[in-house]
Protein backbone atom coordinates (compact mmCIF):
# COMPACT_ATOMS: atom_id res chain seq x y z
CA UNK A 1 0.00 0.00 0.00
CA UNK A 2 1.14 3.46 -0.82
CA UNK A 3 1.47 6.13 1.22
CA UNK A 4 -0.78 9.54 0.32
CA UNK A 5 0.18 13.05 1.51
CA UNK A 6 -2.44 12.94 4.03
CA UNK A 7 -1.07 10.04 5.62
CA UNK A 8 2.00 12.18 6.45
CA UNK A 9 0.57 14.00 9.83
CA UNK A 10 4.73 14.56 10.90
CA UNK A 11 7.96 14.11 9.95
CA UNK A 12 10.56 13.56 13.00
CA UNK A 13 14.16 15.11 13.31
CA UNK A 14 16.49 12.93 15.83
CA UNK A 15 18.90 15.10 17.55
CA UNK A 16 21.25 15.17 20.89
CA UNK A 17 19.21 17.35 23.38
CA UNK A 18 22.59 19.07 23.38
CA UNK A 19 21.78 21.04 20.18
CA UNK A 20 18.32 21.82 21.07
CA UNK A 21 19.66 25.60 21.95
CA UNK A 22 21.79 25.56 18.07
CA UNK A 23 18.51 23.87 16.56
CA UNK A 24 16.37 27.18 17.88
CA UNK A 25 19.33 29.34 16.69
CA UNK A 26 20.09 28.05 13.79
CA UNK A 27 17.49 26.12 12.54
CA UNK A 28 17.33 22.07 11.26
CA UNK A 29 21.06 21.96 9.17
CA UNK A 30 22.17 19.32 6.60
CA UNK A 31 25.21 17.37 7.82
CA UNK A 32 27.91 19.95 6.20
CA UNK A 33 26.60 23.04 7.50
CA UNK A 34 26.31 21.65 10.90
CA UNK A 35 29.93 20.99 10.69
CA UNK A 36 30.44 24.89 11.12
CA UNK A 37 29.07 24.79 14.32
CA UNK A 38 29.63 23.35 17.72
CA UNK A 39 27.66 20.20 18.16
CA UNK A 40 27.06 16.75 19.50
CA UNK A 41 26.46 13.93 17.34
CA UNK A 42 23.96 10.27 17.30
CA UNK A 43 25.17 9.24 13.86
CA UNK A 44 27.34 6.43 13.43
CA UNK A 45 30.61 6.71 11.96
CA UNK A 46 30.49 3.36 9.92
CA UNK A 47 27.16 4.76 8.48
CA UNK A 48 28.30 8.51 7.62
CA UNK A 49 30.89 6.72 5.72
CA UNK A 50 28.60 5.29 3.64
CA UNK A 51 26.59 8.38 3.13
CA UNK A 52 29.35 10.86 2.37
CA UNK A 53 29.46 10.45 -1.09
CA UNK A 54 26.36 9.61 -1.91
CA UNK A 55 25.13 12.04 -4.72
CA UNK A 56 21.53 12.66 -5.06
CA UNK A 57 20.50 12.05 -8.93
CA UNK A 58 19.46 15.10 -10.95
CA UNK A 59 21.39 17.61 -8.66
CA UNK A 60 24.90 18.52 -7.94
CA UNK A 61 24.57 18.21 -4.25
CA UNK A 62 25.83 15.52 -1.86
CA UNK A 63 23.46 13.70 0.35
CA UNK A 64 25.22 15.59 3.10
CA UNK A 65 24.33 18.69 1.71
CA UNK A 66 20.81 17.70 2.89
CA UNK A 67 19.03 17.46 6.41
CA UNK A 68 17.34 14.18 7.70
CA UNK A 69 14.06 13.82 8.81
CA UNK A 70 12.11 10.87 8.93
CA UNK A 71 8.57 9.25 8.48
CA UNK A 72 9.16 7.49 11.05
CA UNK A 73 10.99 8.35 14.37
CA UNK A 74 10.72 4.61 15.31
CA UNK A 75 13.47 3.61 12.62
CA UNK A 76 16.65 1.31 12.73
CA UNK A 77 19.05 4.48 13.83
CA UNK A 78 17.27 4.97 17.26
CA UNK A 79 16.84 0.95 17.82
CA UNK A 80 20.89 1.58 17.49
CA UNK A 81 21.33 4.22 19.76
CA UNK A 82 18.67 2.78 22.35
CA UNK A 83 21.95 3.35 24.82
CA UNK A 84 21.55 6.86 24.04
CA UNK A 85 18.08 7.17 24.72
CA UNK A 86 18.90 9.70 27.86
CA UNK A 87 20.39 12.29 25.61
CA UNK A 88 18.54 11.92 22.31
CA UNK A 89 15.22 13.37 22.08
CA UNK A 90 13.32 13.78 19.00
CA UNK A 91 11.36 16.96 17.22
CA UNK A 92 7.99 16.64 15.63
CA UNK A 93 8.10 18.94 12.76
CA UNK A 94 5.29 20.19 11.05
CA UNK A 95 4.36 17.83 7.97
CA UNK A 96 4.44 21.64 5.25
CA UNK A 97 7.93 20.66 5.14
CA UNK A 98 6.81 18.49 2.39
CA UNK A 99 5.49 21.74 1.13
CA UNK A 100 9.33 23.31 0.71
CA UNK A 101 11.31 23.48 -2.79
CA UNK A 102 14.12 20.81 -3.29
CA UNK A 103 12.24 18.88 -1.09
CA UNK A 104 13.76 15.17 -1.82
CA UNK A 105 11.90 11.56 -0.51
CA UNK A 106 14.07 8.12 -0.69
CA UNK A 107 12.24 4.80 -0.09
CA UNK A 108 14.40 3.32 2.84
CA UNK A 109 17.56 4.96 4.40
CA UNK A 110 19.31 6.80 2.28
CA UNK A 111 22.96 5.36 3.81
CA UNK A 112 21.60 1.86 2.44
CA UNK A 113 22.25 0.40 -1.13
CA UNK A 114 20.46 1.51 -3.70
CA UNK A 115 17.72 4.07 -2.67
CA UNK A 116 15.82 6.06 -4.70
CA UNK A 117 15.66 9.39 -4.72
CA UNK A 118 12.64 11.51 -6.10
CA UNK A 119 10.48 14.45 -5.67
CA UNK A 120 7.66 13.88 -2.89
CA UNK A 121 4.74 13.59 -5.20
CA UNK A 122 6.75 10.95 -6.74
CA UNK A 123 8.27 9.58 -3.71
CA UNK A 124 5.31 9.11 -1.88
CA UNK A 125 4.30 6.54 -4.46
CA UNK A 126 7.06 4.41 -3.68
CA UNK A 127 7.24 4.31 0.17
CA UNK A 128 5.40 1.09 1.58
CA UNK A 129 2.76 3.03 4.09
CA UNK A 130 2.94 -0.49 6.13
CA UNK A 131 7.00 0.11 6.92
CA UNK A 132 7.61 3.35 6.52
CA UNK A 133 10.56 3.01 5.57
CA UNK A 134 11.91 6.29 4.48
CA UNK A 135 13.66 9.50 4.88
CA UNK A 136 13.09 13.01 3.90
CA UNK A 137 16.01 15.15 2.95
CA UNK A 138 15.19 18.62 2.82
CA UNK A 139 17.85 21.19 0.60
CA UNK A 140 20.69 23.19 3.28
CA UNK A 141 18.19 24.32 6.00
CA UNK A 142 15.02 25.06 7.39
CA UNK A 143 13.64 26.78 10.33
């Protein structure tokens, strides 16, 4: 089963409680931009690897040029980081997101092999509304 637009009521941004104060500042950043700043970090090094350079099709940009949110905030990076659980805390962000330009869906995490990549009125189509399987990457950043 597909997923429709108006099954998407959030999106979720996963984020050290540390950064909550840059977050307010600063807004949601992709991965490069928040390298400018101060900040603590849940991603795993074996998986940022893998995402580094990862190019999204049909732009020039780097999938670390984008921020991650996700469909689901019950996804295989927190089950990872359940030992973290007393300094993660996750954002509910407002599902008009979907709304913003450069706006880019994938059907399963993006670190993993072979993901597509497409707009959200396309990428809706292929997420699986029963696993929810996805993330959102949204262009530089957003507040």
């Amino acid at each position: 089963m597909i997923l429709n637009r108006s099954d998407v009521k959030e999106l979720y941004y996963i984020s050290p409680i540390a950064n909550m104060s840059s977050v307010l500042e600063h807004g949601i950043l992709s991965h490069n931009l928040s390298l400018k700043l101060p900040h603590d970090s849940v991603a795993m090094e074996e998986i940022q690897d893998r995402r580094r350079n990862k190019r999204i099709p049909g732009t020039k940009k780097r999938l670390h040029d984008y921020a991650n949110l996700y469909f689901d905030a019950h996804n295989p990076m927190l089950c990872k980081r359940q030992n973290m659980n007393n300094v993660i805390c996750i954002l509910r962000i407002n599902n008009t997101v979907l709304d913003l330009p450069n706006v880019i869906v994938t059907d399963r995490n993006a670190a993993c092999d072979f993901p597509r990549f497409c707009s959200v009125s396309d990428g809706l189509k292929i997420i699986n509304k029963d696993t929810f399987c996805a993330i959102l990457d949204t262009s530089s950043k957003f507040n």
